[in-house]
N, C-alpha and C. Protein backbone atom coordinates (compact mmCIF):
# COMPACT_ATOMS: atom_id res chain seq x y z
N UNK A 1 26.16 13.41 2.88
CA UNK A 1 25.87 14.72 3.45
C UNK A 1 25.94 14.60 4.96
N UNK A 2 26.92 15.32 5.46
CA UNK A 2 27.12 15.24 6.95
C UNK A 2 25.66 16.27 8.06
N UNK A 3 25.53 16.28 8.73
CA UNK A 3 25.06 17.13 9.62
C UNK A 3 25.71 18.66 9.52
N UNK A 4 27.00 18.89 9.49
CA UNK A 4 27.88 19.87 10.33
C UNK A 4 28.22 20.79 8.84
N UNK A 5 27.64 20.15 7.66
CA UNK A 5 27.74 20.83 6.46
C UNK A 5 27.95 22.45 7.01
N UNK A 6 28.48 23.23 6.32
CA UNK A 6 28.46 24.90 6.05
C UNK A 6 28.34 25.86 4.79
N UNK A 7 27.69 26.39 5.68
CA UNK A 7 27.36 27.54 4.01
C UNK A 7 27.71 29.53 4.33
N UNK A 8 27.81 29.83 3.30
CA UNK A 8 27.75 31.32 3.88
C UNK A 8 26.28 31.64 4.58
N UNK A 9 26.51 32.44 5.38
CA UNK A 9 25.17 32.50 6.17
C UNK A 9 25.11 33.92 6.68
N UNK A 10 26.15 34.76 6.55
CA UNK A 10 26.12 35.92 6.95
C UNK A 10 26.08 37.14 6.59
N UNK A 11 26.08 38.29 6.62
CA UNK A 11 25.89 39.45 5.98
C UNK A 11 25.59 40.75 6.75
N UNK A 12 26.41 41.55 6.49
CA UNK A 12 26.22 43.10 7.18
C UNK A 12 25.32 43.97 6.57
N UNK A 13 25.19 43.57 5.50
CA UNK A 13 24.05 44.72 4.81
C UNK A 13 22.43 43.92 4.95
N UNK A 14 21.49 45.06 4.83
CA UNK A 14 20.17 45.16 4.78
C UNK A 14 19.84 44.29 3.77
N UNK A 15 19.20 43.33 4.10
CA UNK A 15 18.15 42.13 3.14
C UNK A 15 17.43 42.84 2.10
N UNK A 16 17.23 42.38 1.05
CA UNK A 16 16.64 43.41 -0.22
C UNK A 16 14.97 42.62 0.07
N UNK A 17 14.10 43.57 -0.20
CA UNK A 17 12.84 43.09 -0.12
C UNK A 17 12.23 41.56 -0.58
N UNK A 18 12.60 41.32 -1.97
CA UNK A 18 12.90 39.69 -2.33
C UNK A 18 13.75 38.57 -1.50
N UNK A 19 14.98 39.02 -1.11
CA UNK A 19 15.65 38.30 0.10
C UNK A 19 14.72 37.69 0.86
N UNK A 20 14.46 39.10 1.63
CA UNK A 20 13.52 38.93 2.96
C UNK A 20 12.19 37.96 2.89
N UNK A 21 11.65 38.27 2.40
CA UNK A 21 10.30 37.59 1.61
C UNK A 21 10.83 35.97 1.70
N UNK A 22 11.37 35.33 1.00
CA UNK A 22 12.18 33.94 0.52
C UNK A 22 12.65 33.64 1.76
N UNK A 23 13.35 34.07 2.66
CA UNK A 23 13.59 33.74 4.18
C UNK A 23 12.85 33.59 4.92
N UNK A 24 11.41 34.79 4.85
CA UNK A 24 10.66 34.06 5.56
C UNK A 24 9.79 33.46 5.30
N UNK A 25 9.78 33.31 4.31
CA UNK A 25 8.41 31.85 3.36
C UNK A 25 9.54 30.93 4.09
N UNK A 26 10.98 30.11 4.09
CA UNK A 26 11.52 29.07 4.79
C UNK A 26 11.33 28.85 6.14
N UNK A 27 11.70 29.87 6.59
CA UNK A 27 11.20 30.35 8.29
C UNK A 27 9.60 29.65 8.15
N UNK A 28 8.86 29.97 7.77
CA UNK A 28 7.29 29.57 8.10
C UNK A 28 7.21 28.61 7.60
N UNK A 29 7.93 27.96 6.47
CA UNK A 29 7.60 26.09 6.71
C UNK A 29 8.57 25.66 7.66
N UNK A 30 9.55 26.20 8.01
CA UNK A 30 10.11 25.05 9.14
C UNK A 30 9.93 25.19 10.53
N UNK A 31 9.07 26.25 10.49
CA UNK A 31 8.26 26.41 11.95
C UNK A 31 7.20 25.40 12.19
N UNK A 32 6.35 25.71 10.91
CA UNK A 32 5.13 24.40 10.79
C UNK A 32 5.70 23.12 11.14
N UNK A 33 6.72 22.58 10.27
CA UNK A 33 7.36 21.35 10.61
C UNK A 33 7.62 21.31 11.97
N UNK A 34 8.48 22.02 12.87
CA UNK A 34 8.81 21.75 13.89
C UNK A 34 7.75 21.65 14.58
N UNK A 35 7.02 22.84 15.08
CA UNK A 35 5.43 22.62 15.41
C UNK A 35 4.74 20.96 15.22
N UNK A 36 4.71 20.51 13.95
CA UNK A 36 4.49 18.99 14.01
C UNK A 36 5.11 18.36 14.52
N UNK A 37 6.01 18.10 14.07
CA UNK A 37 6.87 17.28 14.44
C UNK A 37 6.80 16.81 16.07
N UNK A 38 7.06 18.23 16.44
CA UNK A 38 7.09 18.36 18.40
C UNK A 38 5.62 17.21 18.86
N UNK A 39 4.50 17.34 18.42
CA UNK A 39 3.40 16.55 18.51
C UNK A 39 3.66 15.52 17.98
N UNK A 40 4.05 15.00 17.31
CA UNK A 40 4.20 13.62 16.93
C UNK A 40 4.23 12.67 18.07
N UNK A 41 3.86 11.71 18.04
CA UNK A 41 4.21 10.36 19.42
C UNK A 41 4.69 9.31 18.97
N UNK A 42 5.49 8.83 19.63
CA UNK A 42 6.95 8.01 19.48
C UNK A 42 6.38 6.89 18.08
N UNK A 43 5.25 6.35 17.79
CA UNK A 43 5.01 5.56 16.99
C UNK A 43 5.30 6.14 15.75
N UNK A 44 3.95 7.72 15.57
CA UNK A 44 4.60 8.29 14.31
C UNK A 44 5.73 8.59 13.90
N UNK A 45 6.47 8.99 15.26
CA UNK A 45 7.85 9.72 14.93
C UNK A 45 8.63 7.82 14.11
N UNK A 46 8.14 6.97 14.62
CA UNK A 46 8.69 6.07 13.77
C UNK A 46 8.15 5.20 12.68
N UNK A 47 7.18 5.78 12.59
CA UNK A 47 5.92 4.97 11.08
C UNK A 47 6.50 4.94 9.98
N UNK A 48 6.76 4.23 9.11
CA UNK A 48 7.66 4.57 8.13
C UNK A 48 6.75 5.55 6.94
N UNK A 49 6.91 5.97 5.80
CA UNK A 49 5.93 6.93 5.33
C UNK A 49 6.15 6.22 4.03
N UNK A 50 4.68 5.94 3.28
CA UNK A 50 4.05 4.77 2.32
C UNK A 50 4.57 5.95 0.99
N UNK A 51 5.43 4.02 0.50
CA UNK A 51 5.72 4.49 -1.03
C UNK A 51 7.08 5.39 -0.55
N UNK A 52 7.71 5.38 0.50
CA UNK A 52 8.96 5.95 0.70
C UNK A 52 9.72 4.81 1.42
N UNK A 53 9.12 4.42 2.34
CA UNK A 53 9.52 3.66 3.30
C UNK A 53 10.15 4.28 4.95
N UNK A 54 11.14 5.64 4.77
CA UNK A 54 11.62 6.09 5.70
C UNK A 54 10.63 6.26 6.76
N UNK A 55 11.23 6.30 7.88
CA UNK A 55 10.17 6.92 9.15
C UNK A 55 10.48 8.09 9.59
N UNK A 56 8.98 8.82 9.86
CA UNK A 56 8.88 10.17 9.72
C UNK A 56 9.64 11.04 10.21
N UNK A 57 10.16 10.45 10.93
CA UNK A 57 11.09 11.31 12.01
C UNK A 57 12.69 11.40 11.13
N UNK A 58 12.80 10.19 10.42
CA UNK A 58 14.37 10.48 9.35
C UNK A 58 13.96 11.68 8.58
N UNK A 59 12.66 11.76 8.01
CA UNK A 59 12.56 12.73 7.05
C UNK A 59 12.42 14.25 7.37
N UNK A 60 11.91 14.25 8.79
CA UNK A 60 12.61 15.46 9.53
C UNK A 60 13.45 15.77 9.90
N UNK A 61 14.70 15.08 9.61
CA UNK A 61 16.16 15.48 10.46
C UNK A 61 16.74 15.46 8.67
N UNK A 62 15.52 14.59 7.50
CA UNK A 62 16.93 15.08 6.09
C UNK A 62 16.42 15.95 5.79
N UNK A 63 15.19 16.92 5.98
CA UNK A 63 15.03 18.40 5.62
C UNK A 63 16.19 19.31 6.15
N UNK A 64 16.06 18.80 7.88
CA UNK A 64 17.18 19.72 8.47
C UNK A 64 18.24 19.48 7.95
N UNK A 65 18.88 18.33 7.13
CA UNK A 65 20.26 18.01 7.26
C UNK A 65 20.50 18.68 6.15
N UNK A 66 19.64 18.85 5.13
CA UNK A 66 20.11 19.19 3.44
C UNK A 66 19.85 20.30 3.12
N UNK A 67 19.62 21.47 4.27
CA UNK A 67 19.47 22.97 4.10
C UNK A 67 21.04 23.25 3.98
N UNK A 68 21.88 23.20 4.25
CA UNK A 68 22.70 23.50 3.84
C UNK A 68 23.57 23.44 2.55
N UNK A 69 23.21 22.05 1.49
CA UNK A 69 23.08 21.47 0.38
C UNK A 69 22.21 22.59 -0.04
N UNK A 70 21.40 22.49 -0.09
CA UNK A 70 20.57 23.36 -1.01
C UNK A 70 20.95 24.62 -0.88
N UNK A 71 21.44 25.79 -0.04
CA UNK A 71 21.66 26.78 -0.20
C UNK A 71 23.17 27.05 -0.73
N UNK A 72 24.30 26.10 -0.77
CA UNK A 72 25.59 26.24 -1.07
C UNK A 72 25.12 25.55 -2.57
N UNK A 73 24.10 25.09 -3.38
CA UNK A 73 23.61 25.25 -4.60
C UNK A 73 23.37 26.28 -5.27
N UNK A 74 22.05 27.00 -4.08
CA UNK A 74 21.73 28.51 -4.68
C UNK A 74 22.68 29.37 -4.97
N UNK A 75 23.67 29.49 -3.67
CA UNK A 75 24.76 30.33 -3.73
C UNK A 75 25.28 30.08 -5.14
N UNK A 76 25.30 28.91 -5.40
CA UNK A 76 26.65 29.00 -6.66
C UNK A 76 25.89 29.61 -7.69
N UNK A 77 24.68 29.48 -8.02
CA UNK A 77 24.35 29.87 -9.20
C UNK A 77 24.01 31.40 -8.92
N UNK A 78 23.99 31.81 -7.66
CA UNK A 78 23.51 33.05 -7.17
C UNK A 78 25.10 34.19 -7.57
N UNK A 79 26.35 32.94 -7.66
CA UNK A 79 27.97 33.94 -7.84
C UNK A 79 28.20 33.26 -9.19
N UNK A 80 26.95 33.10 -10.20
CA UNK A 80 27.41 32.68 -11.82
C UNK A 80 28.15 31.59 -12.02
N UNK A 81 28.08 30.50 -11.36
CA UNK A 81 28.63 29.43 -11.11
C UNK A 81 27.72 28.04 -11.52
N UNK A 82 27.81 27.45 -13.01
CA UNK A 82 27.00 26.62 -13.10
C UNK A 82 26.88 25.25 -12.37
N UNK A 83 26.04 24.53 -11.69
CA UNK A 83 25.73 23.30 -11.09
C UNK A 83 25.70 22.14 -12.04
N UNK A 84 27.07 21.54 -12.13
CA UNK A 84 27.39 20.14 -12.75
C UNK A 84 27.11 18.90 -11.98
N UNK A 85 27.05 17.76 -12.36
CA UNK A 85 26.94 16.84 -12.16
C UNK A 85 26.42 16.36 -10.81
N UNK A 86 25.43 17.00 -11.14
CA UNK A 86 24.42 16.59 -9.74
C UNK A 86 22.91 15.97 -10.68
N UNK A 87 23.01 14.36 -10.12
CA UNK A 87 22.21 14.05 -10.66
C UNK A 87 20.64 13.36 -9.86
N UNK A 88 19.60 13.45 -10.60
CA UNK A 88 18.57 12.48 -9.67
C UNK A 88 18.89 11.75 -8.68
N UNK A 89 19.73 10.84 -9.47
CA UNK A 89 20.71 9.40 -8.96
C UNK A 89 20.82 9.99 -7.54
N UNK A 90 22.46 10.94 -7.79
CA UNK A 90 22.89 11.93 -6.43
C UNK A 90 22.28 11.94 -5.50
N UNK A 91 20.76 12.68 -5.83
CA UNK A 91 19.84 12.92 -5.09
C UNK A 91 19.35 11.71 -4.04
N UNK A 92 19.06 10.68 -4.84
CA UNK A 92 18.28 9.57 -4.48
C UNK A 92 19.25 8.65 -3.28
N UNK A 93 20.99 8.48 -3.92
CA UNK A 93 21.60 7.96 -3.27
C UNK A 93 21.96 8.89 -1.73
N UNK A 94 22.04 9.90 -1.77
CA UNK A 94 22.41 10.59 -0.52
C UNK A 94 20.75 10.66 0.58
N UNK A 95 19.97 10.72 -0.13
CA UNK A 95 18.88 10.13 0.78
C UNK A 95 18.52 8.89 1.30
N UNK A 96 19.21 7.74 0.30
CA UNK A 96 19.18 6.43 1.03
C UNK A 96 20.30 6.75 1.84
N UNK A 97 21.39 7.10 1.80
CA UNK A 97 22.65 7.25 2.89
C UNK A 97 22.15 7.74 4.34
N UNK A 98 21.20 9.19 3.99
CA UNK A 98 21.11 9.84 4.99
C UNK A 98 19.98 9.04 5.77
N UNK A 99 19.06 8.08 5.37
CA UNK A 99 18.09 7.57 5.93
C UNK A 99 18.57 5.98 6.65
N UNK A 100 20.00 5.67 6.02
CA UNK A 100 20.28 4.72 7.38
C UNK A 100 21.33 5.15 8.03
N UNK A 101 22.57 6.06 8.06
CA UNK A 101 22.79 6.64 8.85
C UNK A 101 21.97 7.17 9.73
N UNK A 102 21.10 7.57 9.84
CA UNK A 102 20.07 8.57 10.91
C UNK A 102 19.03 7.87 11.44
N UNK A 103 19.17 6.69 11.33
CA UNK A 103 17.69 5.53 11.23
C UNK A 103 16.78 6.13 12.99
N UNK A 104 17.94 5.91 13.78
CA UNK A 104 17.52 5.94 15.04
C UNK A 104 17.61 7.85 15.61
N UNK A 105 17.15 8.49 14.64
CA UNK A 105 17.71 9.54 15.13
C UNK A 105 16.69 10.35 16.34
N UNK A 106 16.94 11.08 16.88
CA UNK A 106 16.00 11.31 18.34
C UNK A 106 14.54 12.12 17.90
N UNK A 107 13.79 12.67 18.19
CA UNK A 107 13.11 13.90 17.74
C UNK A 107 13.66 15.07 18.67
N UNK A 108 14.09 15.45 19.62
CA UNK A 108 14.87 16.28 20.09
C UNK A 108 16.05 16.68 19.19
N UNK A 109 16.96 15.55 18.72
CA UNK A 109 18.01 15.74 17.99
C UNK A 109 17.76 16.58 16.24
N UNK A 110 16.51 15.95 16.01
CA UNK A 110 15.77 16.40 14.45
C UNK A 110 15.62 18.09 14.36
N UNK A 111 14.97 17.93 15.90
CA UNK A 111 14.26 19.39 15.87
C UNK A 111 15.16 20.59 16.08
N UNK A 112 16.83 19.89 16.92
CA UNK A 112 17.75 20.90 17.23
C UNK A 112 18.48 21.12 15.81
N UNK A 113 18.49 20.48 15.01
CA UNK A 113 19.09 20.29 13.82
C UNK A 113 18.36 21.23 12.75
N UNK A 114 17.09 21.28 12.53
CA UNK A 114 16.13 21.38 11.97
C UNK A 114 15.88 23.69 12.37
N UNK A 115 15.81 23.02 13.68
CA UNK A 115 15.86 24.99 14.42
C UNK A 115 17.12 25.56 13.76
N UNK A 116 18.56 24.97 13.58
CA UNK A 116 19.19 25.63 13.49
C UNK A 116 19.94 25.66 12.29
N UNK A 117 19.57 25.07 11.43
CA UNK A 117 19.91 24.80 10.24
C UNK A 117 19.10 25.91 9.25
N UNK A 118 17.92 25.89 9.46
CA UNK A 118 16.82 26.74 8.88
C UNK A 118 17.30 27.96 9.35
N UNK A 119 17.42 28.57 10.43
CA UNK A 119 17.82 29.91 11.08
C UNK A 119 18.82 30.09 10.17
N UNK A 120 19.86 29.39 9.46
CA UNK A 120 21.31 29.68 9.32
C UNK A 120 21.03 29.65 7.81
N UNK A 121 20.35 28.90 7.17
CA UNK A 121 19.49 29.06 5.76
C UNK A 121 18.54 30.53 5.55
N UNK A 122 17.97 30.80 6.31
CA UNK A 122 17.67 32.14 6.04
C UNK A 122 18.24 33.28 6.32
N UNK A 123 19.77 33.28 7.14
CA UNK A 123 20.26 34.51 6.81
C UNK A 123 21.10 34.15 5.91
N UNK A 124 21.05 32.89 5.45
CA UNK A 124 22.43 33.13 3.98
C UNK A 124 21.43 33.66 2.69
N UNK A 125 19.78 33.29 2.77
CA UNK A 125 18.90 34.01 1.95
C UNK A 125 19.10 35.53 2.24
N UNK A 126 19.04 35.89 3.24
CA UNK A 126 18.70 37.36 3.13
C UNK A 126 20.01 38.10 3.18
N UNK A 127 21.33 37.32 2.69
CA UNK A 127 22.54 37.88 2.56
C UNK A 127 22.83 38.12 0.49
N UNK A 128 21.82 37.13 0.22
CA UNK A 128 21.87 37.45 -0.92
C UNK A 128 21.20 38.74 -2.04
N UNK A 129 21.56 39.33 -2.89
CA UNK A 129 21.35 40.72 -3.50
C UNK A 129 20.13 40.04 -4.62
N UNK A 130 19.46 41.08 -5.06
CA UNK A 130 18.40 41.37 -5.97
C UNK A 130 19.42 40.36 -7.47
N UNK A 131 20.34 41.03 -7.84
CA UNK A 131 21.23 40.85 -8.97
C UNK A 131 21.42 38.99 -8.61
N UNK A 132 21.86 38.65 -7.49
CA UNK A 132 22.36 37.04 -7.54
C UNK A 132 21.39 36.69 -7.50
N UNK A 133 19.50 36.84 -7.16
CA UNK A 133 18.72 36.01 -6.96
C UNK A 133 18.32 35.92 -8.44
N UNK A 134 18.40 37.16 -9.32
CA UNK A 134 17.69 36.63 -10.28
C UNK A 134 19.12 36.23 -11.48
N UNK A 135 20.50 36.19 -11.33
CA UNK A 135 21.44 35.24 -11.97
C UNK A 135 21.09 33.81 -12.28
N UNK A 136 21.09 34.06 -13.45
CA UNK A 136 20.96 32.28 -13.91
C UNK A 136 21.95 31.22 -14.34
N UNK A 137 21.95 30.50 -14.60
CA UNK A 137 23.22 29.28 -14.71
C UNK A 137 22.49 28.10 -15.21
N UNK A 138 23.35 27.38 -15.76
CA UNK A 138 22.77 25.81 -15.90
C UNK A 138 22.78 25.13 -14.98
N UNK A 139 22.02 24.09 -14.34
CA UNK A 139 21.61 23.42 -13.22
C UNK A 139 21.21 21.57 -13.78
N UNK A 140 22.20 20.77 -13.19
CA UNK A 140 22.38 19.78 -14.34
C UNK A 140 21.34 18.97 -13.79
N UNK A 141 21.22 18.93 -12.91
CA UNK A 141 19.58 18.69 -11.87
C UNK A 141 17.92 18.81 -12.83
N UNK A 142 18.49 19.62 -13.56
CA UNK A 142 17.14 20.00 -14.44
C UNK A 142 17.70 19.81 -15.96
N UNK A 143 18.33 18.85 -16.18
CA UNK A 143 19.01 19.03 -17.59
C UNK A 143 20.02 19.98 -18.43
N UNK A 144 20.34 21.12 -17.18
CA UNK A 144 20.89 21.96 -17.88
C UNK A 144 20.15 22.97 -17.93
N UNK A 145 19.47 23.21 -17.71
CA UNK A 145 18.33 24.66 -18.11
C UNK A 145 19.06 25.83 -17.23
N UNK A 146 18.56 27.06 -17.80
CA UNK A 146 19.40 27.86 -17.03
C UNK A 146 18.51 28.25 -16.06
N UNK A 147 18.39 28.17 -15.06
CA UNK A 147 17.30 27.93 -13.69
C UNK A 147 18.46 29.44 -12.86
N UNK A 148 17.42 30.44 -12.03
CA UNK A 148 18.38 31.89 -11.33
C UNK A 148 18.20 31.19 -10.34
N UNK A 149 18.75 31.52 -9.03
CA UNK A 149 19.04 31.36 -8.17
C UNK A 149 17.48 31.34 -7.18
N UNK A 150 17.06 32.41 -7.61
CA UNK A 150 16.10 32.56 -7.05
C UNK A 150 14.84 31.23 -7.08
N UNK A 151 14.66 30.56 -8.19
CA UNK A 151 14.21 29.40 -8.77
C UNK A 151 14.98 27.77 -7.76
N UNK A 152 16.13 28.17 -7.87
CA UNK A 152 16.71 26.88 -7.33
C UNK A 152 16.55 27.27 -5.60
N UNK A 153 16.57 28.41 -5.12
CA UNK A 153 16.14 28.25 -3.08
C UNK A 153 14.59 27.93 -3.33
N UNK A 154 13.73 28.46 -4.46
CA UNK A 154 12.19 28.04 -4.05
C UNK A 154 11.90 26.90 -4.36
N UNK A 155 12.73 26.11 -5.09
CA UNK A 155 12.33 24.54 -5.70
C UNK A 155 12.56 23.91 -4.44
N UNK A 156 13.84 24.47 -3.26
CA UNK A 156 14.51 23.55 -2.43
C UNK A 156 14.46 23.52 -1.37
N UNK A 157 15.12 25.03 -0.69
CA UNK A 157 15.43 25.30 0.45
C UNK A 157 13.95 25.40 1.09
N UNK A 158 13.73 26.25 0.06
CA UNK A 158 12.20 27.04 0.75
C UNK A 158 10.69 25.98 0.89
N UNK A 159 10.98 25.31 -0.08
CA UNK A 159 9.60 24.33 0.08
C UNK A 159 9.66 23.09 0.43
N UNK A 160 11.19 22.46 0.62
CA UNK A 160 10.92 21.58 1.38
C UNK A 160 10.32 20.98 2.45
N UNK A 161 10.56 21.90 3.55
CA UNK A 161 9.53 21.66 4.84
C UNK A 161 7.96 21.47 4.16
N UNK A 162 7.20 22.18 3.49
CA UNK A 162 6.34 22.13 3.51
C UNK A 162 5.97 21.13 2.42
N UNK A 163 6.56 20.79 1.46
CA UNK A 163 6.66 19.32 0.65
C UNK A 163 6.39 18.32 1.85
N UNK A 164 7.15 18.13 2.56
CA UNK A 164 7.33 16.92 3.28
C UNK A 164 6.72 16.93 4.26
N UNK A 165 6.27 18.36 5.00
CA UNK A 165 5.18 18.64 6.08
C UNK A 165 3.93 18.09 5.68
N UNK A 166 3.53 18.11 4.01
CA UNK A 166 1.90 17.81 3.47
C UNK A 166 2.15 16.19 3.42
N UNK A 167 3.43 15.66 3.22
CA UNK A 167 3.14 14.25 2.87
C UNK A 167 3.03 13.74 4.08
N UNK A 168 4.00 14.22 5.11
CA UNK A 168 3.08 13.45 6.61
C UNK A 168 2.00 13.68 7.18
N UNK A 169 1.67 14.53 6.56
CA UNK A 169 0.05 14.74 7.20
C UNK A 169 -0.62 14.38 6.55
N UNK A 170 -0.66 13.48 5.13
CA UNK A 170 -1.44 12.60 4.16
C UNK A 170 -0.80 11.52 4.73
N UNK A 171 0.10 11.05 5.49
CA UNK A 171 0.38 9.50 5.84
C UNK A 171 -0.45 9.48 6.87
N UNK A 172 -0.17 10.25 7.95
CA UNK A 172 -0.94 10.35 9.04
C UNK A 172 -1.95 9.74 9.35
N UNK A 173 -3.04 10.33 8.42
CA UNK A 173 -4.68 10.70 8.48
C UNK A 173 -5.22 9.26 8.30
């Protein structure tokens, strides 16, 4: 998973009330995150985080990095498009990738990544219609189940920051 990933992100029409909502539940965890993050001091930003190993600061630049992953997911199942062969594994291996590629990555660099990745994740949320959020598909991530769209941005896009916002602030303490 590169940095420079792209997704649809745009839209001329008015956000449907559910849209809107889901954009900004993402918006408000990756504000929190950044907000942390910005406080962090150079040790935490490099502590590694127990029972993961990464340091905290990688795991703020692979939230930012994999918003775009996660919403070119939603999308597909959001245009009836089932999600094949994406497995745990997948999962697991592109996070060891992304965590030594990025080992040394800045907190300036996390947070510019992180601001603008999320911004660009919530207008591809609020570009999406009532009809694609609640479209369902199989999602091979979950065995196949037919998981809507709407299900796969709140498992991902949307709660990541704040998944990973609670576990550094339980490493922290």
């Amino acid at each position: 998973m590169t940095n420079t990933s792209t997704f649809t992100d745009t839209a001329t029409r008015t956000p449907t009330g559910q849209a809107n909502a889901l954009a900004e539940r993402l918006e408000q965890g990756a504000r929190a995150l950044i907000a942390f993050a910005r406080g962090l001091t150079a040790d935490e930003w490099a502590a590694p985080m127990p029972h993961d190993g990464r340091p905290i600061g990688v795991i703020v630049h692979h939230v930012a990095s994999v918003y775009p992953l996660e919403i070119q997911l939603a999308q597909a199942v959001g245009q009836g498009q089932a999600v094949t062969g994406v497995t745990m594994k997948d999962v697991d291996d592109m996070n060891a990738k992304h965590s030594v590629d990025n080992a040394s990555v800045t907190k300036d660099a996390a947070i510019e990544l992180l601001e603008r990745n999320s911004a660009a994740a919530a207008r591809a949320i609020r570009a999406l219609t009532d009809e694609q959020l609640a479209t369902a598909m199989p999602v091979s991530l979950y065995g196949d189940a037919p998981l809507t769209c709407q299900f796969v941005l709140e498992d991902h896009a949307v709660r990541h920051s704040y998944h990973h916002l609670a576990r550094i602030r339980k490493a922290l303490r």
